[in-house]
Protein backbone atom coordinates (compact mmCIF):
# COMPACT_ATOMS: atom_id res chain seq x y z
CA UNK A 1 56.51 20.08 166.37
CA UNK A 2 53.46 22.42 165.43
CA UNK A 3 49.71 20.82 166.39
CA UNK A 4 47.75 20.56 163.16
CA UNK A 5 44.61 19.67 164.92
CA UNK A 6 43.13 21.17 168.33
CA UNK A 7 42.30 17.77 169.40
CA UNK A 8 45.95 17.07 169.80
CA UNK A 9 46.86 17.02 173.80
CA UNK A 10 49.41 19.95 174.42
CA UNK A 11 52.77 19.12 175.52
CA UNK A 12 53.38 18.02 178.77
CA UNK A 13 54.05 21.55 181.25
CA UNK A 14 52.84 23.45 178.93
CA UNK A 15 49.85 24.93 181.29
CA UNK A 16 52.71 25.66 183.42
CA UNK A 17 54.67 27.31 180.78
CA UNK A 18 52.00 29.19 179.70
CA UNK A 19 51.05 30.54 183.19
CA UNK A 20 54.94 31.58 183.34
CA UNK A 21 55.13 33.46 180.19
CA UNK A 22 51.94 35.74 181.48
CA UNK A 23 53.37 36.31 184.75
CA UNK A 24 56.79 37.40 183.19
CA UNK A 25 55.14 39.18 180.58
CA UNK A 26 53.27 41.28 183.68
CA UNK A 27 55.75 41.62 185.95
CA UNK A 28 57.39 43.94 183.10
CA UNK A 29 54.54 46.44 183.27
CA UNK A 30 55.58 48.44 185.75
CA UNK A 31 56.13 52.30 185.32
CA UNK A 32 59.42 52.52 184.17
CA UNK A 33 59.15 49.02 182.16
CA UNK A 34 61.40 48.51 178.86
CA UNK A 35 58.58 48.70 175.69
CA UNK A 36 61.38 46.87 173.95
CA UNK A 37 62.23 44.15 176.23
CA UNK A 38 58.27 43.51 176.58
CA UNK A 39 58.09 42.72 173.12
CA UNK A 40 61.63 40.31 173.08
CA UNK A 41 59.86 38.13 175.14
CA UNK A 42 56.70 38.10 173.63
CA UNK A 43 58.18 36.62 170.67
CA UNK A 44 60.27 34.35 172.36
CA UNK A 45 57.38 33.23 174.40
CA UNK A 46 55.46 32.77 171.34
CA UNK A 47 57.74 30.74 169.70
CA UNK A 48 58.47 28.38 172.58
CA UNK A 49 54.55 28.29 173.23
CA UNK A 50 53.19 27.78 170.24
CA UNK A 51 56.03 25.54 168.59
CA UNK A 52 56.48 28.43 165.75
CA UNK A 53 59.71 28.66 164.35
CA UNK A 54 60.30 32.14 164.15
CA UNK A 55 58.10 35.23 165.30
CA UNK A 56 58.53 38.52 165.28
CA UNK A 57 56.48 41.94 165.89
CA UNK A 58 55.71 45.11 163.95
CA UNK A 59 54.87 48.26 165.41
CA UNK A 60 53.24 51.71 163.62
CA UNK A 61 55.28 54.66 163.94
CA UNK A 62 53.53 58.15 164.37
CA UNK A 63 53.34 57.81 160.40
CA UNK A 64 51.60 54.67 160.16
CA UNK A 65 54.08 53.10 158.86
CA UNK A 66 54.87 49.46 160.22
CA UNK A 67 58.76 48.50 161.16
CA UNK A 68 59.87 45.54 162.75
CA UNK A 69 61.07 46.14 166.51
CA UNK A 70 61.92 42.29 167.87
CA UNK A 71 61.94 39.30 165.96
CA UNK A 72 63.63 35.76 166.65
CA UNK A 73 65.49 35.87 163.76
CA UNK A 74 67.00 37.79 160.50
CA UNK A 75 64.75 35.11 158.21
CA UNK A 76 61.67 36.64 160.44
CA UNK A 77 62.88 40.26 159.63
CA UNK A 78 63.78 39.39 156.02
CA UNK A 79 60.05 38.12 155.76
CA UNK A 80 58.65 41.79 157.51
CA UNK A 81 60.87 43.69 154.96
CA UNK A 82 59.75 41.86 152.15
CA UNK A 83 55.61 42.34 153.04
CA UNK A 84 56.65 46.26 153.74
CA UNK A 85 58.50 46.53 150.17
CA UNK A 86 55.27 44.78 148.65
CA UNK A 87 53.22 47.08 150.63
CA UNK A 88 50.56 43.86 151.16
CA UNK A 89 51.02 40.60 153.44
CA UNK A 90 49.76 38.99 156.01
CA UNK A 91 51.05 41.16 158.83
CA UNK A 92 49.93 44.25 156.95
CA UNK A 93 46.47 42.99 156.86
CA UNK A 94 46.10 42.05 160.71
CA UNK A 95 47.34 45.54 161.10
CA UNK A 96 45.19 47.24 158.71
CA UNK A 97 42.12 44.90 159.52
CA UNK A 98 43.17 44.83 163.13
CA UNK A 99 42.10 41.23 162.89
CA UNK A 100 43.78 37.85 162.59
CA UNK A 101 45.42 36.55 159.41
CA UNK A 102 46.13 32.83 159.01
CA UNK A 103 47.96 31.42 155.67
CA UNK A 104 48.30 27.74 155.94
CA UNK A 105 50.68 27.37 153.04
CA UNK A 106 52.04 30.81 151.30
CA UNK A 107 52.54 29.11 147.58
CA UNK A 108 49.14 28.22 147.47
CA UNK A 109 47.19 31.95 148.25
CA UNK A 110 46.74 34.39 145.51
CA UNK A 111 45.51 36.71 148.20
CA UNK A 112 49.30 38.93 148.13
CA UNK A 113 50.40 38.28 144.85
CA UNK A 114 53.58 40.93 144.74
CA UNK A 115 54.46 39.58 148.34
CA UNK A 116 54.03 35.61 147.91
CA UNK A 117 56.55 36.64 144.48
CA UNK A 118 58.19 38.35 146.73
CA UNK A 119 58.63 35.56 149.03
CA UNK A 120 59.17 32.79 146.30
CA UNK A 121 61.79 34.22 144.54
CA UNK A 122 63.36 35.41 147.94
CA UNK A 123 65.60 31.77 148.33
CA UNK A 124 66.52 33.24 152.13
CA UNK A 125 63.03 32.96 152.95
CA UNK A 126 62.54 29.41 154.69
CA UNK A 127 58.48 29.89 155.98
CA UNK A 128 55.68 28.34 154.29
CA UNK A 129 52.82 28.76 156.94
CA UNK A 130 52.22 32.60 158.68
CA UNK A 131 49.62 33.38 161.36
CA UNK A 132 49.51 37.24 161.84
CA UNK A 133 48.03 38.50 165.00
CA UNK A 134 47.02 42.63 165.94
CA UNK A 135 48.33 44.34 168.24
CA UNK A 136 45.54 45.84 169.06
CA UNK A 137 43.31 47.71 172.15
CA UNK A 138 39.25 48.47 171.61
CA UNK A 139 39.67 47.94 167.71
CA UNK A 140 42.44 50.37 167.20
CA UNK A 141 45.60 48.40 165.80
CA UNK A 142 49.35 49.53 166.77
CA UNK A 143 51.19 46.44 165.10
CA UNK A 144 51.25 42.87 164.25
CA UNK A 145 52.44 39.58 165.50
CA UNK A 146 53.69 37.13 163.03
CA UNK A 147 53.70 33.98 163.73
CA UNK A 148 56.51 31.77 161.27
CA UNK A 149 56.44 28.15 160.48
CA UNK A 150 59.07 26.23 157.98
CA UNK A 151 56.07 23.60 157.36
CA UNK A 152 52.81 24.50 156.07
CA UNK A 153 49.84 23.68 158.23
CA UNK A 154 46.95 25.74 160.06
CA UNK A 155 47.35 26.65 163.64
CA UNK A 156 44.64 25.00 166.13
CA UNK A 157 41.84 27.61 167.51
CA UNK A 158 43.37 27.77 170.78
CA UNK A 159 46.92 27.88 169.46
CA UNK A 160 45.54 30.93 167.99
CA UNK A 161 43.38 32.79 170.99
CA UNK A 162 46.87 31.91 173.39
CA UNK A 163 48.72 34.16 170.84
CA UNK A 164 46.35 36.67 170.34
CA UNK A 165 46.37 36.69 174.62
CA UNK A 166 49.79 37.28 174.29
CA UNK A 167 49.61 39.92 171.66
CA UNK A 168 47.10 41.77 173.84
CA UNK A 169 49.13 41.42 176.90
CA UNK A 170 51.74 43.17 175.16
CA UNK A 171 49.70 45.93 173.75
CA UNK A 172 48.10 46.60 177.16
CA UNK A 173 51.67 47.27 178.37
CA UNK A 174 52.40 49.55 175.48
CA UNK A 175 49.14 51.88 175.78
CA UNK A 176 48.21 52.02 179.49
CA UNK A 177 45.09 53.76 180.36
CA UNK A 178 46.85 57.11 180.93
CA UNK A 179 48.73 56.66 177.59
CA UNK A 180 45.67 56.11 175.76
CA UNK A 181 43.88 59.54 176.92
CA UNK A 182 47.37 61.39 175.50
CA UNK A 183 48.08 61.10 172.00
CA UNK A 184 51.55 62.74 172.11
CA UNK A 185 52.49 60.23 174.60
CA UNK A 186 51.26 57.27 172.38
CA UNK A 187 53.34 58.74 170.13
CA UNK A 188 56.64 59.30 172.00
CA UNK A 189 56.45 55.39 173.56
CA UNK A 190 56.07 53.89 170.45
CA UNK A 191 58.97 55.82 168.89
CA UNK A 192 61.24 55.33 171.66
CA UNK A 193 60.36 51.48 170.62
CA UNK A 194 61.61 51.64 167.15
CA UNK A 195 64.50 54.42 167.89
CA UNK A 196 65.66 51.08 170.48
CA UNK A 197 65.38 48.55 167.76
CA UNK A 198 68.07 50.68 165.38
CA UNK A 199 70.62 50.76 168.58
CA UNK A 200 69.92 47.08 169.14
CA UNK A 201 71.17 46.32 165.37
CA UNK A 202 73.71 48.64 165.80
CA UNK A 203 75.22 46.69 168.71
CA UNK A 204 74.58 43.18 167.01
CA UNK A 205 76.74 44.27 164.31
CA UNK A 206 79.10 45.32 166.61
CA UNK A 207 79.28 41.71 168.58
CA UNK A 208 79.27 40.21 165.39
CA UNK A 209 82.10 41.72 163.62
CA UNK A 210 84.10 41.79 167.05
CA UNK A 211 83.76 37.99 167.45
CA UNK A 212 82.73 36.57 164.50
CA UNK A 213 78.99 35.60 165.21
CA UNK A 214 76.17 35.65 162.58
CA UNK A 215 73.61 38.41 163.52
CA UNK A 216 71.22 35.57 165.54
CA UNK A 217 74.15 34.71 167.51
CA UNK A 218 75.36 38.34 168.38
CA UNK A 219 71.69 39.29 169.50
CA UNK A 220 71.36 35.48 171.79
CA UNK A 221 74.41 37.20 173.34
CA UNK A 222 73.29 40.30 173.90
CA UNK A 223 70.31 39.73 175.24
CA UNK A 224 71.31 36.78 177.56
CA UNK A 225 73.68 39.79 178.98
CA UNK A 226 71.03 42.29 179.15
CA UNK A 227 69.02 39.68 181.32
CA UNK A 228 71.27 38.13 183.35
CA UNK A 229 72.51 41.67 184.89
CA UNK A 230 69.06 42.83 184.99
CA UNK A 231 69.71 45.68 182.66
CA UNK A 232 67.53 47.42 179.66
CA UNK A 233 67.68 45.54 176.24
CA UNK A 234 68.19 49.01 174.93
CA UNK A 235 70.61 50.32 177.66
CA UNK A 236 73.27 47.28 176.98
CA UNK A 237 72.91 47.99 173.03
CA UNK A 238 73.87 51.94 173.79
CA UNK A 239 76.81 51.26 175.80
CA UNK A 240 78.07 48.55 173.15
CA UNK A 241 77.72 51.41 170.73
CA UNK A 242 79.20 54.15 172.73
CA UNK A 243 82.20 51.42 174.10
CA UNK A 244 80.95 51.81 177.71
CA UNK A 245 81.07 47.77 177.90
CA UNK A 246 83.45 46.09 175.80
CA UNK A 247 81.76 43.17 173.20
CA UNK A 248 83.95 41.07 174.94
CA UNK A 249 82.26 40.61 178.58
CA UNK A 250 79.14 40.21 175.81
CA UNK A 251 80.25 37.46 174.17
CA UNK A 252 82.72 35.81 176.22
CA UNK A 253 84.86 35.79 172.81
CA UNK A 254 87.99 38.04 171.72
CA UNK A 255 88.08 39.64 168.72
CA UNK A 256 88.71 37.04 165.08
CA UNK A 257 90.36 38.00 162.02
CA UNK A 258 87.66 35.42 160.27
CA UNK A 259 84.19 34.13 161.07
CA UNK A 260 84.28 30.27 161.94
């Protein structure tokens, strides 16, 4: 359950937790380290962390143009697309403003009217609070994390500065020192990012037609396989696509004539 005042005493382990989540998130940064994985569990961490129900990042491609590369779930995603299509939100603005953006209760801001429409008319869209975090590194924005909860309510200060610690964790990992100085590499990482993210829904459709999982179910399995053999997010989803591993060792399931 989400803290709606920073007086509230965090859960118990959670200093623990949190100390966890930053040494996982830094033992990824190493030179060869998966951009994509990185970001998986940032949002997972964030979600677990910061009692969100969904979360999910947005990264700039060399265009400027923001597309979601991890999320937590297809609602999350749903809620990107719809904020892209309106061409205003929340996550646009952290991006744009490379600032934070907190909405404690979407049907009551006037702030995005064609996305809160958007949103309302939109009956697959389940959020009523979003926090929206940068991505960013010395005031230059490369994406946004959203932060998704079914109940409105504001997130506590610190709630907010853990995120944002999170956020610039991640972003540290994405432009190094060495990546920063080279534009053309900035540009390469972050499109090997999003050319990842379409193989990874290519292979969650696959597990999901194969054994009759909904899309959040075909991804839990793929990336519980992608961590337990301590492969590449990205690798797995290729050689789903390609048939180098069979969806079966994936999901543990043979292949349904119906979903059940």
């Amino acid at each position: 359950m989400r803290h709606d005042s920073p007086s509230q005493d965090p859960r118990p382990g959670r200093e623990r937790e949190v100390g966890r989540a930053f040494v996982e998130l830094a033992d990824t940064l190493v030179d060869d380290y998966d951009a994509l994985d990185l970001l998986d569990r940032l949002v997972t961490h964030c979600v677990s962390l910061l009692a969100a129900d969904a979360a999910a990042i947005l990264l700039a491609d060399p265009r400027g143009e923001l597309r979601t590369v991890a999320s937590t779930s297809e609602d999350a995603e749903l809620m990107d697309l719809l904020q892209l299509h309106a061409g205003e939100g929340p996550c646009l603005q952290a991006y744009r403003d490379a600032a934070p953006i907190s909405v404690p209760d979407l049907t009551t801001t006037d702030r995005w009217p064609a996305f809160t429409a958007a949103a309302d008319a939109t009956t697959a869209t389940v959020f009523r609070s979003v926090h929206s975090l940068p991505l960013r590194l010395r005031g230059e924005a490369i994406g946004a994390l959203n932060l998704l909860h079914h109940q409105p309510g504001s997130l506590p200060p610190d709630d907010l500065a853990l995120a944002q610690a999170l956020a610039d964790v991640a972003t540290i990992g994405i432009l190094s020192e060495r990546v920063i100085r080279n534009s053309g590499i900035v540009a390469e990482q972050l499109q090997t990012a999003l050319n990842s993210r379409v193989v990874v829904e290519q292979a969650k459709g696959i597990l999901a037609e194969h054994s009759a999982l909904d899309m959040d179910q075909a991804f839990e399995r793929l990336r519980a396989y992608s961590r337990s053999n301590n492969l590449r997010l990205a690798d797995v989803a290729r050689d789903i696509t390609t048939g180098r591993i069979d969806p079966t060792s994936v999901t543990g399931r043979h292949r349904s004539s119906g979903r059940g």
